[in-house]
N, C-alpha and C. Protein backbone atom coordinates (compact mmCIF):
# COMPACT_ATOMS: atom_id res chain seq x y z
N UNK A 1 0.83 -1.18 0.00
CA UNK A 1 0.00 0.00 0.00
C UNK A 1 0.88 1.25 0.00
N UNK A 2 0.34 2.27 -1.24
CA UNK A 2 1.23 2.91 -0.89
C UNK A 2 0.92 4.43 0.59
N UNK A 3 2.34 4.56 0.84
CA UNK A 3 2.36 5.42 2.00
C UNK A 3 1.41 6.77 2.25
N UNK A 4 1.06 7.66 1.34
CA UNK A 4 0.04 8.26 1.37
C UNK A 4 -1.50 7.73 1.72
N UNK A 5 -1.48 6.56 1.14
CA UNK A 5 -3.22 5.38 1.91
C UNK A 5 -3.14 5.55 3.22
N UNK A 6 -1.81 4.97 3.56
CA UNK A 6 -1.72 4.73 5.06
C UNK A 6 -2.24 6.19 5.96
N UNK A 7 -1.50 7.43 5.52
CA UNK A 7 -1.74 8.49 6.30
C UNK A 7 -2.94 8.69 5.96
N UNK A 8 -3.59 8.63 5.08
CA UNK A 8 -5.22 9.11 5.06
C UNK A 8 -6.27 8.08 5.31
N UNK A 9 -5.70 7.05 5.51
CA UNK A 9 -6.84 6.02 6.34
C UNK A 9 -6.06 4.94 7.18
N UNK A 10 -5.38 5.65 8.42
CA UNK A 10 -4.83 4.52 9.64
C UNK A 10 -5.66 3.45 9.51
N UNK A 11 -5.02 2.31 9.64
CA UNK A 11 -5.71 1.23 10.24
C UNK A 11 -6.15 1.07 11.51
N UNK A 12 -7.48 0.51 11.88
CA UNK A 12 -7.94 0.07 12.74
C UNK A 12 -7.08 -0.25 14.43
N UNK A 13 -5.57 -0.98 13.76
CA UNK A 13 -5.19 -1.28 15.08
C UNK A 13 -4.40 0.32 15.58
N UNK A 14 -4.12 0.87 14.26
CA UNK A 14 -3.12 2.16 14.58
C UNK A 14 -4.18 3.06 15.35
N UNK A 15 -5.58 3.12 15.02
CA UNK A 15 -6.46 4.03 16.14
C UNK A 15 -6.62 3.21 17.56
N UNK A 16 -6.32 2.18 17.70
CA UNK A 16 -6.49 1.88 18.66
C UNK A 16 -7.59 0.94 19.15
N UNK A 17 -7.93 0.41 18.20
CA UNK A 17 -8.62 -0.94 17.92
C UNK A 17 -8.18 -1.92 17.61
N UNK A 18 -8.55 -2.90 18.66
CA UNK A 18 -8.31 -4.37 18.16
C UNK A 18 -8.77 -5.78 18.39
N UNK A 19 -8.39 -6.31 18.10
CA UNK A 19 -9.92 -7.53 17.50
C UNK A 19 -10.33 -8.12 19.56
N UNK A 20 -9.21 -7.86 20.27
CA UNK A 20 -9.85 -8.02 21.39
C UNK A 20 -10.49 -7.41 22.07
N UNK A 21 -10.03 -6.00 22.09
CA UNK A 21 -10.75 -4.93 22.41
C UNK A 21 -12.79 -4.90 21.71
N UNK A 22 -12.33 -5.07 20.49
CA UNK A 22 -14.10 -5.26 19.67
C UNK A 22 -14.55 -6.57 20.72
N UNK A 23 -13.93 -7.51 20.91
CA UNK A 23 -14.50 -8.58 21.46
C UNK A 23 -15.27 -7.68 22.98
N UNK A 24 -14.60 -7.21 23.93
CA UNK A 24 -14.61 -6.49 24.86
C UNK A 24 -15.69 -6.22 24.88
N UNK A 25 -15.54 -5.09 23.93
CA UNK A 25 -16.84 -3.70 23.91
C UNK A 25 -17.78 -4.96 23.44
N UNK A 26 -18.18 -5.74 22.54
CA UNK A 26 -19.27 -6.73 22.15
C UNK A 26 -19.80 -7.19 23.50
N UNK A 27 -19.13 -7.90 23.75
CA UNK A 27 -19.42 -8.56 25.19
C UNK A 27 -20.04 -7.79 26.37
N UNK A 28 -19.53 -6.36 26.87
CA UNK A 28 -20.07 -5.32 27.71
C UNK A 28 -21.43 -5.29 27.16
N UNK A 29 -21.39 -4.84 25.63
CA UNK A 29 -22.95 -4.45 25.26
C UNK A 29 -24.03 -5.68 25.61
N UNK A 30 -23.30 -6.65 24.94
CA UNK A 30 -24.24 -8.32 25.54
C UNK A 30 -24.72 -8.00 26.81
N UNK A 31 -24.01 -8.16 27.73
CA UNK A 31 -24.33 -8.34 29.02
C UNK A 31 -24.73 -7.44 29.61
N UNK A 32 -24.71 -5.74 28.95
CA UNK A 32 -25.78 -4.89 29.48
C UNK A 32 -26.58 -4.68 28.68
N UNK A 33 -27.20 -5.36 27.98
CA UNK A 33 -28.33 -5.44 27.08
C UNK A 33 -29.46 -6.41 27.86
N UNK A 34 -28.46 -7.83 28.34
CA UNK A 34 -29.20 -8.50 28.83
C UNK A 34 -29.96 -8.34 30.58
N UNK A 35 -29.12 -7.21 30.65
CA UNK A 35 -29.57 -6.87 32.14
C UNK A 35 -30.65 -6.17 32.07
N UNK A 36 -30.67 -5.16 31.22
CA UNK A 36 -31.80 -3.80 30.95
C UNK A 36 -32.78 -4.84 30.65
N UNK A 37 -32.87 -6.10 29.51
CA UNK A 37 -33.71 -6.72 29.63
C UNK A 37 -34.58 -7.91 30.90
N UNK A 38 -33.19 -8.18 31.50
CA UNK A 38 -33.96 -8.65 32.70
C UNK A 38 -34.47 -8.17 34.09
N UNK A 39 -34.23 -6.60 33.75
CA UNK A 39 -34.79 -5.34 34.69
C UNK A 39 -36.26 -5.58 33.77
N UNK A 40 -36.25 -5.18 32.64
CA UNK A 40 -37.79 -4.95 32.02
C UNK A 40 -38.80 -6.07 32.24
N UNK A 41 -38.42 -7.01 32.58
CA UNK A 41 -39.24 -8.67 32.37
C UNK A 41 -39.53 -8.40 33.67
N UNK A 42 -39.07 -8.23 34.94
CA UNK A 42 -39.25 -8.09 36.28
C UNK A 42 -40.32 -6.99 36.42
N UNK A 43 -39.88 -5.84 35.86
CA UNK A 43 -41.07 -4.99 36.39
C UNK A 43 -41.67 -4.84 34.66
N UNK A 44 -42.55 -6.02 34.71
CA UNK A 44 -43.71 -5.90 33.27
C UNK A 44 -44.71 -5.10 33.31
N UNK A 45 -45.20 -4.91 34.27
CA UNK A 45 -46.06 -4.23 34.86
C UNK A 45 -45.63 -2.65 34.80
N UNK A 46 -44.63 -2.34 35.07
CA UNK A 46 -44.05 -1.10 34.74
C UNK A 46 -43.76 -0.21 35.98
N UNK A 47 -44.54 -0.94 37.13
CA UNK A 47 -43.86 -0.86 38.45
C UNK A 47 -43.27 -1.39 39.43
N UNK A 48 -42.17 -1.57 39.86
CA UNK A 48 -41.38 -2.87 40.77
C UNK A 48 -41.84 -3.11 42.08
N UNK A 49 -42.08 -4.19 42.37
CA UNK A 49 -42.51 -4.10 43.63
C UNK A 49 -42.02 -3.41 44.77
N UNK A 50 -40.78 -2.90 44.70
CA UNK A 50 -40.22 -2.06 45.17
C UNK A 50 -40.77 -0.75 45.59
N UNK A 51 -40.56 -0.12 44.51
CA UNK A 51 -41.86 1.43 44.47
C UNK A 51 -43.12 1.13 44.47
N UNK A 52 -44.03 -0.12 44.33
CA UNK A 52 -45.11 -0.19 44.81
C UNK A 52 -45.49 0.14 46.24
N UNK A 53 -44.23 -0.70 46.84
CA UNK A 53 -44.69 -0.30 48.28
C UNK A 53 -44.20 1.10 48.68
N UNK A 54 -43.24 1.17 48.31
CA UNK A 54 -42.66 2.67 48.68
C UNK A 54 -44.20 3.80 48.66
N UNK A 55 -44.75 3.65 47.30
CA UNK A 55 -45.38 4.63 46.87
C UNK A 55 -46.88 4.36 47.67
N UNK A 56 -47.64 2.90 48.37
CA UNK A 56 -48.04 2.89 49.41
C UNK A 56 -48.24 3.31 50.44
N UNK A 57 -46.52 3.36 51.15
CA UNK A 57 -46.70 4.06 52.40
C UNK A 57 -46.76 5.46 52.47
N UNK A 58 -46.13 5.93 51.11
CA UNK A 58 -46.23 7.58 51.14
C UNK A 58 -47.66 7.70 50.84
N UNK A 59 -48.27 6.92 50.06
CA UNK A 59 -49.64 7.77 49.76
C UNK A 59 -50.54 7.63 51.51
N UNK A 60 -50.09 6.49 52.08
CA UNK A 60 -50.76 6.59 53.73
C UNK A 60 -50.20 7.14 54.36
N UNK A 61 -49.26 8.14 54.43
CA UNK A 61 -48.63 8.93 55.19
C UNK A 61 -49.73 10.00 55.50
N UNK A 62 -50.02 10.44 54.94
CA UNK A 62 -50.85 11.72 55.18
C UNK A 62 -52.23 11.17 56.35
N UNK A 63 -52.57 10.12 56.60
CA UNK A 63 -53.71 9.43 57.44
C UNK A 63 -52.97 9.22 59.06
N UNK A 64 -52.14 9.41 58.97
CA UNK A 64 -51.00 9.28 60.29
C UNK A 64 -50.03 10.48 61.06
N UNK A 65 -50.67 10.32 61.67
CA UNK A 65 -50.47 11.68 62.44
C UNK A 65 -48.87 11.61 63.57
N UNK A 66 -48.40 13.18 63.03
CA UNK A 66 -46.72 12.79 63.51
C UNK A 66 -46.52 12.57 64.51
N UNK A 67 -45.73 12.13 65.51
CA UNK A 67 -45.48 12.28 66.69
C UNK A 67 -45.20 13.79 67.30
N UNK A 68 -45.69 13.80 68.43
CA UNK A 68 -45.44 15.07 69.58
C UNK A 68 -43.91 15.62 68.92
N UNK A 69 -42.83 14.30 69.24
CA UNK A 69 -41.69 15.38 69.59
C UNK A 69 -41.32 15.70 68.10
N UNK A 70 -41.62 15.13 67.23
CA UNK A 70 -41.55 15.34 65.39
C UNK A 70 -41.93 17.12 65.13
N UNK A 71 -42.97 17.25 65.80
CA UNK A 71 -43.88 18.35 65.43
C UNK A 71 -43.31 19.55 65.67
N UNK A 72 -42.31 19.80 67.47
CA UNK A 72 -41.99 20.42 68.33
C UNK A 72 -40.51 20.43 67.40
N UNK A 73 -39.39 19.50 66.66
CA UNK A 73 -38.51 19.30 66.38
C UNK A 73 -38.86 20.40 65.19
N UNK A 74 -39.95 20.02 64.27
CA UNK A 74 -40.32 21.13 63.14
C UNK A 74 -40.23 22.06 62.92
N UNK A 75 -40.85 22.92 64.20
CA UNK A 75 -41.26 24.31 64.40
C UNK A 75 -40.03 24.86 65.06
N UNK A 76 -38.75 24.08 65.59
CA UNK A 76 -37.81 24.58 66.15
C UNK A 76 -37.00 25.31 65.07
N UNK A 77 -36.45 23.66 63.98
CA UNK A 77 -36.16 24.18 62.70
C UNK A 77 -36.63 25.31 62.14
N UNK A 78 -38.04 25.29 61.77
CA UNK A 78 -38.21 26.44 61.00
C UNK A 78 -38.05 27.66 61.44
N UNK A 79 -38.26 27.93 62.89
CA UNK A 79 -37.62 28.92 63.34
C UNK A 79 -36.34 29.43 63.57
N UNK A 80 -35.83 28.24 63.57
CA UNK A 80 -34.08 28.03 63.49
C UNK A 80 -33.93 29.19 62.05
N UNK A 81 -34.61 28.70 61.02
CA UNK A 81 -34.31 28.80 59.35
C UNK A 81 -34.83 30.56 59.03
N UNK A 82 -35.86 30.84 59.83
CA UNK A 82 -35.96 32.50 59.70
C UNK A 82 -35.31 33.09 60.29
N UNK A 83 -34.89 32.80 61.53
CA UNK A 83 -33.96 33.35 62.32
C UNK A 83 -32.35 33.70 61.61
N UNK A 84 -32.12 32.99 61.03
CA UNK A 84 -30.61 32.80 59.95
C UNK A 84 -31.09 33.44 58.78
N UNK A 85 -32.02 33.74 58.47
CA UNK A 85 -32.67 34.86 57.38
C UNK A 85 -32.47 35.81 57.89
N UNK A 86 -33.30 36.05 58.67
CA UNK A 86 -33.14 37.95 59.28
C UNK A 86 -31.63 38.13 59.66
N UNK A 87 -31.55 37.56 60.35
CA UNK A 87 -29.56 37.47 61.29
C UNK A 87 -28.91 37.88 59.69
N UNK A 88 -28.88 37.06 58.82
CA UNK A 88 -27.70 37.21 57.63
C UNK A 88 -28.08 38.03 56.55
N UNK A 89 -29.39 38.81 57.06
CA UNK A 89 -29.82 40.35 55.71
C UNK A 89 -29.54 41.24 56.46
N UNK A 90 -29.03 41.78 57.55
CA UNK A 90 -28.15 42.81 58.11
C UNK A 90 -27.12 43.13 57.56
């Protein structure tokens, strides 16, 4: 080949490819192809049982009333949080 080919189209291994490396990257894609697919088969439904329940207890959260010292801890904070407002606009 002559030498001008070469500079205007490196070969494959000269960029830095090579037949094991392709094997590599093939193989990564396989095996995260097959994961994304065995995430999708699990939640067919389109929600995992996971966030089912999650999204359960939050939607019954609101029917349950906080505890005393939760409430008292709240109102400390938020007063904590205006207090560091006014204090740091001086």
């Amino acid at each position: 080949m002559p030498k001008r080919f070469e500079r205007e189209h490196p070969s494959p291994c000269a960029a830095g490819l090579t037949r094991r490396g392709l094997f590599r990257w093939t193989l990564g894609a396989l095996a995260a192809n097959a994961f994304v697919r065995r995430v999708a088969a699990d939640t067919a439904d389109g929600v995992s049982p996971v966030m089912a329940g999650l999204s359960a207890y939050m939607a019954d959260a609101r029917n349950r009333a906080l505890p005393q010292n939760v409430q008292e801890e709240a109102k400390h904070h938020s007063l904590d949080t205006v207090a560091a407002r006014v204090s740091g606009s001086q």
